[in-house]
Protein backbone atom coordinates (compact mmCIF):
# COMPACT_ATOMS: atom_id res chain seq x y z
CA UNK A 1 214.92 -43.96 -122.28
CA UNK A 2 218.29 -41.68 -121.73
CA UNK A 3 217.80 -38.94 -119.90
CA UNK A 4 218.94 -35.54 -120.53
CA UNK A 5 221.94 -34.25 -118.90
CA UNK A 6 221.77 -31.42 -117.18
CA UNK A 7 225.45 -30.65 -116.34
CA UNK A 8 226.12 -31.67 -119.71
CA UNK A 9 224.58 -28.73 -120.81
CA UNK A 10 225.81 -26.51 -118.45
CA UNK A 11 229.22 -27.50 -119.20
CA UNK A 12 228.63 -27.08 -122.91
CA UNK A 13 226.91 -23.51 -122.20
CA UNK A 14 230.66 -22.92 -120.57
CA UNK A 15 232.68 -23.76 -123.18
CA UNK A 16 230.57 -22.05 -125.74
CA UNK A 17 230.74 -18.41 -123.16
CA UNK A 18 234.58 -18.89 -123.02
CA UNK A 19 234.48 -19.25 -127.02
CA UNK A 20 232.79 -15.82 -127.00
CA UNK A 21 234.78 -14.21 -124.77
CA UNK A 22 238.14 -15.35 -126.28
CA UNK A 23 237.05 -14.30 -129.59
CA UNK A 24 235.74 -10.52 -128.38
CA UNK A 25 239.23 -10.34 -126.49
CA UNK A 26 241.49 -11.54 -129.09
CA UNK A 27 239.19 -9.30 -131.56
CA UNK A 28 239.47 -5.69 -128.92
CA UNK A 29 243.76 -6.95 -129.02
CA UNK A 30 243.94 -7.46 -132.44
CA UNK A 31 241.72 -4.05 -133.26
CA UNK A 32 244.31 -2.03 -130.64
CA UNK A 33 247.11 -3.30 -132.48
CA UNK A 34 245.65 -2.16 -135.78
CA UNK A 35 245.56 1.32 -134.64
CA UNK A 36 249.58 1.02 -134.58
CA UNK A 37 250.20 0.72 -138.33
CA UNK A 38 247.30 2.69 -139.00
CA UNK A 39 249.25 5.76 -137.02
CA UNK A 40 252.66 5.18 -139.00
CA UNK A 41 250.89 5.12 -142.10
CA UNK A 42 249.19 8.39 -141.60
CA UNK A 43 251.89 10.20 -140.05
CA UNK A 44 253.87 8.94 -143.06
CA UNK A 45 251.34 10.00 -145.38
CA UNK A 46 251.29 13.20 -143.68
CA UNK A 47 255.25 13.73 -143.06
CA UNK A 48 256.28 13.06 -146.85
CA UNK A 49 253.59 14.17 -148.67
CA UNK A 50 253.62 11.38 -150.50
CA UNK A 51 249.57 10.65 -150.97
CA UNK A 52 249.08 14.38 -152.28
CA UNK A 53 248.65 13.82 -155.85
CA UNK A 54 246.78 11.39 -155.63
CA UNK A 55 243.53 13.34 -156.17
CA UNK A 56 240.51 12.87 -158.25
CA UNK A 57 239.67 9.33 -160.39
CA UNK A 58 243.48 8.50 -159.63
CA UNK A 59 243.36 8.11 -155.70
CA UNK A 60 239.78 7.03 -156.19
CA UNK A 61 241.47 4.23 -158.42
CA UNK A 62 244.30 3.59 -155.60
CA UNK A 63 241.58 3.72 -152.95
CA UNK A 64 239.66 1.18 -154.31
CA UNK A 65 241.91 -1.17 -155.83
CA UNK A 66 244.19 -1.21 -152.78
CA UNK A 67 241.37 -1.44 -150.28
CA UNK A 68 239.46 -4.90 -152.08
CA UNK A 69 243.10 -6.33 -152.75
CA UNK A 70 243.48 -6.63 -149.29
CA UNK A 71 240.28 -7.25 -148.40
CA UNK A 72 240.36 -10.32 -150.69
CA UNK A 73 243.84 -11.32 -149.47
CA UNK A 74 242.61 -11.08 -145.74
CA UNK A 75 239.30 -13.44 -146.55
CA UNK A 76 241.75 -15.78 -148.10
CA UNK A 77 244.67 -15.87 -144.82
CA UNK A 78 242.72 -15.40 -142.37
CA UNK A 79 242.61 -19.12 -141.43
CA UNK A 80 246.43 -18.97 -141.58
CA UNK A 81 249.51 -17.55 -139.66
CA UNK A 82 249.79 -14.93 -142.56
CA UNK A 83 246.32 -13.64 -141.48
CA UNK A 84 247.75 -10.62 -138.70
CA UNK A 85 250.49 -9.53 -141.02
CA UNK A 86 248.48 -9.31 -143.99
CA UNK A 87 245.32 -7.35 -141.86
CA UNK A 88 248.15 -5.00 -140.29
CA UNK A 89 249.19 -4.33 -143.91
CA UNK A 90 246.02 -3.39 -144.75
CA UNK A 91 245.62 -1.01 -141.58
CA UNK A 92 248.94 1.07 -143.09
CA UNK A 93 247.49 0.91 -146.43
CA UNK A 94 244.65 2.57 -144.84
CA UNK A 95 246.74 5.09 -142.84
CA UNK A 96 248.26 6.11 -146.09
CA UNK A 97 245.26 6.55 -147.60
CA UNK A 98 243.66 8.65 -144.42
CA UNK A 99 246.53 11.03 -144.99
CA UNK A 100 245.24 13.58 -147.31
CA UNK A 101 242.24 14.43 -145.38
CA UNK A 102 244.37 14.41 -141.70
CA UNK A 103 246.74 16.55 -143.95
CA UNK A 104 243.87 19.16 -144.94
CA UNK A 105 242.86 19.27 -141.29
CA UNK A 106 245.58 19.94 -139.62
CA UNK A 107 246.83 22.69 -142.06
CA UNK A 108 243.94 24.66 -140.71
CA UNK A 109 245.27 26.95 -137.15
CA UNK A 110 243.13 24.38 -134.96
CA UNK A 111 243.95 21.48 -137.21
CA UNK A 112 245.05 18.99 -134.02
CA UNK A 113 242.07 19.85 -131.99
CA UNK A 114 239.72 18.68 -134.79
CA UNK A 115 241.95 15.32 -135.14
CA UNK A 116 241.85 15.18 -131.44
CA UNK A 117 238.05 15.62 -131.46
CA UNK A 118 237.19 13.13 -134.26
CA UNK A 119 239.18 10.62 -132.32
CA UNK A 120 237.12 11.28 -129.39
CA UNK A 121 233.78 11.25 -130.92
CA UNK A 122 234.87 7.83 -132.51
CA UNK A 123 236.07 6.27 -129.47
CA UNK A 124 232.35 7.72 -127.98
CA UNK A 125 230.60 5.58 -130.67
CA UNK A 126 232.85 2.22 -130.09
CA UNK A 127 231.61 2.42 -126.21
CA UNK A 128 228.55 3.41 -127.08
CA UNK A 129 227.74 0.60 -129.06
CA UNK A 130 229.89 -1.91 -127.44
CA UNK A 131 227.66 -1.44 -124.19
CA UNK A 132 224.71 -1.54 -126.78
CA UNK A 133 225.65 -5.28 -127.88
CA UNK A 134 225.41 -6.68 -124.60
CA UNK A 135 222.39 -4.90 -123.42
CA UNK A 136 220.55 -5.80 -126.39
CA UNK A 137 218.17 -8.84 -126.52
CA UNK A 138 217.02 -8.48 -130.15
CA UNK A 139 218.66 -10.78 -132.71
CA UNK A 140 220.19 -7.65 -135.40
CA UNK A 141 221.19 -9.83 -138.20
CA UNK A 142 217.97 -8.60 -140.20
CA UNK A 143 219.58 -4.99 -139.87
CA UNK A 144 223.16 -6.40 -141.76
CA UNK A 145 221.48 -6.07 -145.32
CA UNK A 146 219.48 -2.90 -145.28
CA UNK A 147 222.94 -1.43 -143.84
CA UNK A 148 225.10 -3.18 -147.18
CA UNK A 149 222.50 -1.47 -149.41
CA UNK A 150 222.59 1.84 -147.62
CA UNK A 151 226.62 1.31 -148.16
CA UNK A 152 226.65 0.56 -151.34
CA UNK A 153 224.48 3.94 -151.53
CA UNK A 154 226.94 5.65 -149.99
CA UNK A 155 229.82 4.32 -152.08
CA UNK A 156 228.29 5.40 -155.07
CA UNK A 157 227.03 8.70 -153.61
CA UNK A 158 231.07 9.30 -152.32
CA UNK A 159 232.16 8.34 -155.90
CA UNK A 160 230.16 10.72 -157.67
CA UNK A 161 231.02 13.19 -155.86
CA UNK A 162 234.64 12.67 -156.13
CA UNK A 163 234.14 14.41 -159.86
CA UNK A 164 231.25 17.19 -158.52
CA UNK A 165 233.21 18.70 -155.63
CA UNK A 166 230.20 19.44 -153.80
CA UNK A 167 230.82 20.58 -150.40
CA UNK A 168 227.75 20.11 -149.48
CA UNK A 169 227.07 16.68 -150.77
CA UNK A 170 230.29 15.69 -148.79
CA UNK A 171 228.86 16.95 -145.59
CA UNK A 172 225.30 14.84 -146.53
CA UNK A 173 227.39 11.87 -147.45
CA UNK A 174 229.70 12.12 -144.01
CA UNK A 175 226.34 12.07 -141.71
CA UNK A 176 225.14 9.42 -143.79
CA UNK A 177 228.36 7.16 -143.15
CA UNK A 178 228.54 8.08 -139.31
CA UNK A 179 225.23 6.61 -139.19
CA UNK A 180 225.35 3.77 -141.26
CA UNK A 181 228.79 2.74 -139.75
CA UNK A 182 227.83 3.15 -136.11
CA UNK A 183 224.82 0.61 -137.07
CA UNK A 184 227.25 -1.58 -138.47
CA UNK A 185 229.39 -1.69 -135.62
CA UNK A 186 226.66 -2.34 -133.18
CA UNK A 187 225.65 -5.33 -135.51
CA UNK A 188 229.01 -6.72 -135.80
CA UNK A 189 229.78 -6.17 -131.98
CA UNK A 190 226.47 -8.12 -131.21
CA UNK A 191 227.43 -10.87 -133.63
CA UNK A 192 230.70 -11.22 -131.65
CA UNK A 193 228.71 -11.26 -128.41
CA UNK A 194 225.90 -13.63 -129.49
CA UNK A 195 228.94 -16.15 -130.78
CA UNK A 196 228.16 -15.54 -134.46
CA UNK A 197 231.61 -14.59 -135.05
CA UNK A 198 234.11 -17.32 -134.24
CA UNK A 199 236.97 -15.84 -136.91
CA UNK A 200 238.98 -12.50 -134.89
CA UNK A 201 240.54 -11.38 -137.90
CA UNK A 202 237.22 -10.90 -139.60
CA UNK A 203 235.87 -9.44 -136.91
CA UNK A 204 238.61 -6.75 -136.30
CA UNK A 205 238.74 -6.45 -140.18
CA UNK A 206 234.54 -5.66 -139.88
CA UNK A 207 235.10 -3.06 -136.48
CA UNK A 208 237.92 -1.72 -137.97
CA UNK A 209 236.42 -0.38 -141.22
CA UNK A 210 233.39 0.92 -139.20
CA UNK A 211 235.71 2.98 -137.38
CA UNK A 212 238.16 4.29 -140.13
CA UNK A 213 234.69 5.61 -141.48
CA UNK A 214 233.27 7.02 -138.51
CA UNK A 215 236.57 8.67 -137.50
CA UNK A 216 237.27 9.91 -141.49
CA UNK A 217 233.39 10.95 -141.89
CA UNK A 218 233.99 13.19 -138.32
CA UNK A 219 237.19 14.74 -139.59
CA UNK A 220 236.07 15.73 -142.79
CA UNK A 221 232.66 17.41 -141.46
CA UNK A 222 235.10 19.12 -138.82
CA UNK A 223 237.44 20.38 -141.53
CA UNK A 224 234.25 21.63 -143.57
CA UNK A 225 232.48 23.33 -140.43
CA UNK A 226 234.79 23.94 -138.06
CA UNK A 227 238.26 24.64 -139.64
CA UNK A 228 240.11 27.71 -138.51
CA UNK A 229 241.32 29.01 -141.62
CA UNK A 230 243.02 32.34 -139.85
């Protein structure tokens, strides 16, 4: 009868641990780097002006379109070389398109302190739930589709709004994506941490959308509540 191997399996417990680990760290690089596209394509956004008409069913259109284009292109490189330049793309794309709000902030007389604010409250959620993932025992993978359908709630919600103007539904639809989005980060981050995850492009594509809707759901209930319009 063969026995079992006990270093064997400590060795393959290794291996597996280092797999994890080089995924979250190539993940946290690859997320940090994001944040530099993301940056120029706001402050371009913001500089030129050039995002301003798009308003309405037309930047809803834009939005959309641009945002699943890339998605899609992303699902389909990110086995490849072409997967970082393509994802970095995307992160512009999605500076440009985070323009018109950071551009209705900041025209208020405490405009940068709100930016400054939402960033901090965003990078309070990443930590937050990034020590979550590793004290948590509790396998979350149930949570992943009652979060999609609460999303695909909220997409619907944001759309329809888009033609009603309601300040107040914006507000409701805001706290609604904070929460849903800081669930979904703690979900993906403990998929990343439980080895689930082996791909760091998808996983810095799936962190970095929770946090370009946390940060854009805190900026926009800032610039309805707390906007210094004097």
């Amino acid at each position: 009868m063969t026995q079992p191997n006990p270093s064997f399996g400590r060795f393959g417990t290794t291996i597996a641990s280092q797999q994890r680990n080089k995924v979250l760290r190539n993940t946290y690089w690859l997320l940090a780097l994001s944040m530099i596209p993301t940056v120029l394509g706001a402050w371009i956004g913001v500089s030129t002006g050039i995002t301003a008409s798009l308003s309405g069913g037309l930047g809803l259109i834009v939005f959309l379109g641009g945002a699943f284009g890339f998605l899609f292109a992303i699902n389909k490189t990110k086995d490849s070389a072409a997967g970082v330049p393509v994802l970095l793309a995307f992160t512009f794309f999605m500076g440009l398109m985070l323009s018109r709000i950071l551009a209705m902030v900041l025209g208020f007389r405490n405009g940068a302190d709100l930016v400054m604010t939402a960033f901090g409250g965003t990078a309070a959620v990443f930590l937050i739930m990034a020590n979550l993932s590793t004290i948590i025992k509790r396998d979350l993978e149930g949570m992943a589709k009652w979060l999609f359908m609460g999303a695909i709630v909220l997409m619907v919600g944001a759309i329809i709004n888009v033609f009603v103007g309601s300040p107040i539904g914006m507000a409701v639809i805001s706290v609604m994506a904070i929460g849903i989005f800081s669930a979904f980060l703690l979900v993906d981050l403990k998929r990343i941490v439980d080895g689930g995850e082996t791909n760091y492009i998808s996983a810095t594509v799936a962190l970095y959308l929770s946090l370009f809707n946390i940060f854009q759901s805190l900026l926009m209930l800032l610039g309805l509540f707390g906007g210094d319009r004097d």
